[in-house]
C-alpha atoms as a PDB file:
ATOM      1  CA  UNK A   1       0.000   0.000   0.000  1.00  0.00           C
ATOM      2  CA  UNK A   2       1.840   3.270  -1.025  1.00  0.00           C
ATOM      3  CA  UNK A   3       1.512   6.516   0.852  1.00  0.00           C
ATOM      4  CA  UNK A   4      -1.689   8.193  -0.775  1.00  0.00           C
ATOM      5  CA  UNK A   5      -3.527   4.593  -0.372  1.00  0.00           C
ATOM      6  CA  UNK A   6      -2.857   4.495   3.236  1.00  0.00           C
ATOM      7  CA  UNK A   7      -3.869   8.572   3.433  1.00  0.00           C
ATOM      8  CA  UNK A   8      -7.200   7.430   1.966  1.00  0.00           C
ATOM      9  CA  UNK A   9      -7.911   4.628   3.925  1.00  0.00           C
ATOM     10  CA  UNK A  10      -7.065   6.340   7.454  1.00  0.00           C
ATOM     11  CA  UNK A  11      -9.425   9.042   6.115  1.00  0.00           C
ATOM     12  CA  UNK A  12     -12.102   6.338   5.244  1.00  0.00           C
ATOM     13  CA  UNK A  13     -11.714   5.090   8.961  1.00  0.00           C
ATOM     14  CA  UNK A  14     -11.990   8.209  10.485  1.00  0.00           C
ATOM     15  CA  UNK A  15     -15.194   9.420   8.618  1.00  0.00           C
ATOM     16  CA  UNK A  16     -16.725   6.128   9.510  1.00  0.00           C
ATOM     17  CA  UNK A  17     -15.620   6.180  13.406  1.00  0.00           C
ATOM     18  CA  UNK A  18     -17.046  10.308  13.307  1.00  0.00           C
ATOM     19  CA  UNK A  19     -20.318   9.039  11.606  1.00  0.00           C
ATOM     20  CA  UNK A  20     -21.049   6.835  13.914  1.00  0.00           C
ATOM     21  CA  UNK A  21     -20.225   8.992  17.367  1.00  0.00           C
ATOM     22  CA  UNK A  22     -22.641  11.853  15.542  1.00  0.00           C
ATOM     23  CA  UNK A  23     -25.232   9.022  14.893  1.00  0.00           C
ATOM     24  CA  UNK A  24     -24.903   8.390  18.425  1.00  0.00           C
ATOM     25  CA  UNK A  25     -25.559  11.351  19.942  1.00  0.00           C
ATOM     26  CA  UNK A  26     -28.435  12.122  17.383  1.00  0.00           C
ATOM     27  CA  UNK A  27     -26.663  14.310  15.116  1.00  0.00           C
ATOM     28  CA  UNK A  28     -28.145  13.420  11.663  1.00  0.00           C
ATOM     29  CA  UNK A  29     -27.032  15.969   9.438  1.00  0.00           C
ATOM     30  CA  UNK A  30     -23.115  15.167  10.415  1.00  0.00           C
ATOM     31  CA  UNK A  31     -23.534  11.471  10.527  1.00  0.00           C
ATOM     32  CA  UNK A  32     -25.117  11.559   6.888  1.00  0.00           C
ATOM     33  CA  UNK A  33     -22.162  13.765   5.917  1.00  0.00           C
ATOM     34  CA  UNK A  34     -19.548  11.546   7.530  1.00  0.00           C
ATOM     35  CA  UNK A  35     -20.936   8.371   5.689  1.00  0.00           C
ATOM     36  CA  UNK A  36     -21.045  10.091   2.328  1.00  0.00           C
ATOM     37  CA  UNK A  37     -17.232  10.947   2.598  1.00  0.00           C
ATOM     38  CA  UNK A  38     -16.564   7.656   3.445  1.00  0.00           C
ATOM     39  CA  UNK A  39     -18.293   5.805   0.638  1.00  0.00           C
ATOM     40  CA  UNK A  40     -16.117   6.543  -2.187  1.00  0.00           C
ATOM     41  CA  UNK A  41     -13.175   4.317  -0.556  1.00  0.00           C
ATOM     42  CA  UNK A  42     -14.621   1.550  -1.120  1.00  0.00           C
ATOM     43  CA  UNK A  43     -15.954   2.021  -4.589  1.00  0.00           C
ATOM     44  CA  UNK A  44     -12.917   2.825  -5.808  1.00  0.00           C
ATOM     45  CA  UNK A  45     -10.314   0.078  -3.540  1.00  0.00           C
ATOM     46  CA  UNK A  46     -11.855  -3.051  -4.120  1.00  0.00           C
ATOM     47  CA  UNK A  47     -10.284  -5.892  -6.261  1.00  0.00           C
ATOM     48  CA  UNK A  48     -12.865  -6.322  -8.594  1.00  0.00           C
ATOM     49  CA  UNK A  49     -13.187  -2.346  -9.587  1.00  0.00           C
ATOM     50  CA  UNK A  50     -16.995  -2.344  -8.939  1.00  0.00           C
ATOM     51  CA  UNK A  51     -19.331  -0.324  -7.081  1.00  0.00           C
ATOM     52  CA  UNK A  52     -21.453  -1.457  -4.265  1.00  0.00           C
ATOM     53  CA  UNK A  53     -24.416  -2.509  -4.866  1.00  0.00           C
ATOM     54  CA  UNK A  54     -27.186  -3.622  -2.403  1.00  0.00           C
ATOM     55  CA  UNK A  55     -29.096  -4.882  -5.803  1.00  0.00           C
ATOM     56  CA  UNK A  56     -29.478  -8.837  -6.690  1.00  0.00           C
ATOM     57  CA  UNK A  57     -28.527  -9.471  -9.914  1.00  0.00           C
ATOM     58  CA  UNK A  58     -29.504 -12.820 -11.529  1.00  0.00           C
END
């Protein structure tokens, strides 16, 4: 993992860890922030190159 990766995924980990502490303590409007800025990380670090998808495909 080079330097930017490991930037990106400490960021990812910290938007997810704020996110949830906001959720906690009923702060919607950050918590739905945090999560947003956390979901490209994973769209764009997987193996496979594709997006999550909560969709069934045949």
């Amino acid at each position: 993992m080079n330097e930017k990766e490991l930037i990106l995924q400490e960021n990812y980990e910290e938007y997810l860890e704020f996110a949830e502490q906001a959720l906690e303590k009923k702060k919607f409007n950050a918590a739905v922030t945090l999560f947003f800025k956390a979901i490209p990380y994973p769209a764009l670090h997987n193996p496979q190159r594709k997006v999550p998808c909560s969709l069934q495909h045949p």
